[in-house]
Protein backbone atom coordinates (compact mmCIF):
# COMPACT_ATOMS: atom_id res chain seq x y z
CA UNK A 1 43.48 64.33 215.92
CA UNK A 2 43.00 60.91 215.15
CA UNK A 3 39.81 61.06 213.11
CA UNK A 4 41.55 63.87 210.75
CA UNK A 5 44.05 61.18 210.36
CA UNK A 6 41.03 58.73 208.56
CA UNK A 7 39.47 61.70 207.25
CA UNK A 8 42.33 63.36 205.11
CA UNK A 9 42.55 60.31 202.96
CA UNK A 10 39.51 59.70 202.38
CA UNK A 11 38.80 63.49 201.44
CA UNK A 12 42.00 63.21 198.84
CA UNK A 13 40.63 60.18 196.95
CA UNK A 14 36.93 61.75 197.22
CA UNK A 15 38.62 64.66 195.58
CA UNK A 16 40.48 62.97 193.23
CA UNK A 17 37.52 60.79 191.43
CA UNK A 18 35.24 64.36 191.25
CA UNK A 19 37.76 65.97 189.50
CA UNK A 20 37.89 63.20 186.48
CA UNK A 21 34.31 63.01 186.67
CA UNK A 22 34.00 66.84 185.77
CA UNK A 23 35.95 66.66 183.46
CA UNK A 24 34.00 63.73 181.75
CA UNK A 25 31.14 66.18 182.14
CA UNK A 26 33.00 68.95 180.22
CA UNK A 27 33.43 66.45 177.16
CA UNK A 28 29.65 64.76 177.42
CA UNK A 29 28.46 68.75 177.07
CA UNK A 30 31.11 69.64 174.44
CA UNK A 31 29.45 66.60 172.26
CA UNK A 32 26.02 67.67 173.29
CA UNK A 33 26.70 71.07 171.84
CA UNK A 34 28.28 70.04 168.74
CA UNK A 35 25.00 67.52 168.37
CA UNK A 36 22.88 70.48 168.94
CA UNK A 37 24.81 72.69 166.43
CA UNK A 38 24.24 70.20 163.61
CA UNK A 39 20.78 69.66 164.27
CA UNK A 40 19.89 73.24 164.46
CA UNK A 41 21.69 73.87 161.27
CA UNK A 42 19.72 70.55 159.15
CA UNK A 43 16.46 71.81 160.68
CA UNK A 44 17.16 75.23 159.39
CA UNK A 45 18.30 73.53 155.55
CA UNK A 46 14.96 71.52 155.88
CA UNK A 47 12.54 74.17 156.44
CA UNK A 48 14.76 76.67 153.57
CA UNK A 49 14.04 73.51 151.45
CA UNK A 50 10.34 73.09 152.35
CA UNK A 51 9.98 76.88 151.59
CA UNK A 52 11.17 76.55 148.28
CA UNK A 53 9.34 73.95 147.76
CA UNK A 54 5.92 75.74 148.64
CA UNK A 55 6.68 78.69 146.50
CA UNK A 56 7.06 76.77 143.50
């Protein structure tokens, strides 16, 4: 019983740090999305623009 007694602690603070951490994950992957979104958009405006480029 004594061991739980060092354990539980431990486990609560453990516990407490991975659940700030995922949610420092959630925002890193909201950014990374929003990144993506924008760069998929300009690549699509830069090859409409090279297009129209080519055809004359």
């Amino acid at each position: 019983m004594k061991n739980y007694r060092l354990l539980l602690p431990f486990c609560l603070i453990l516990l407490t740090f991975s659940l700030s951490s995922c949610e420092l994950a959630g925002d890193i992957f909201k950014a990374g999305a929003w990144t993506a979104l924008i760069g998929v958009f300009l690549v699509v405006v830069l090859v409409g623009f090279l297009i129209r480029k080519m055809r004359g």
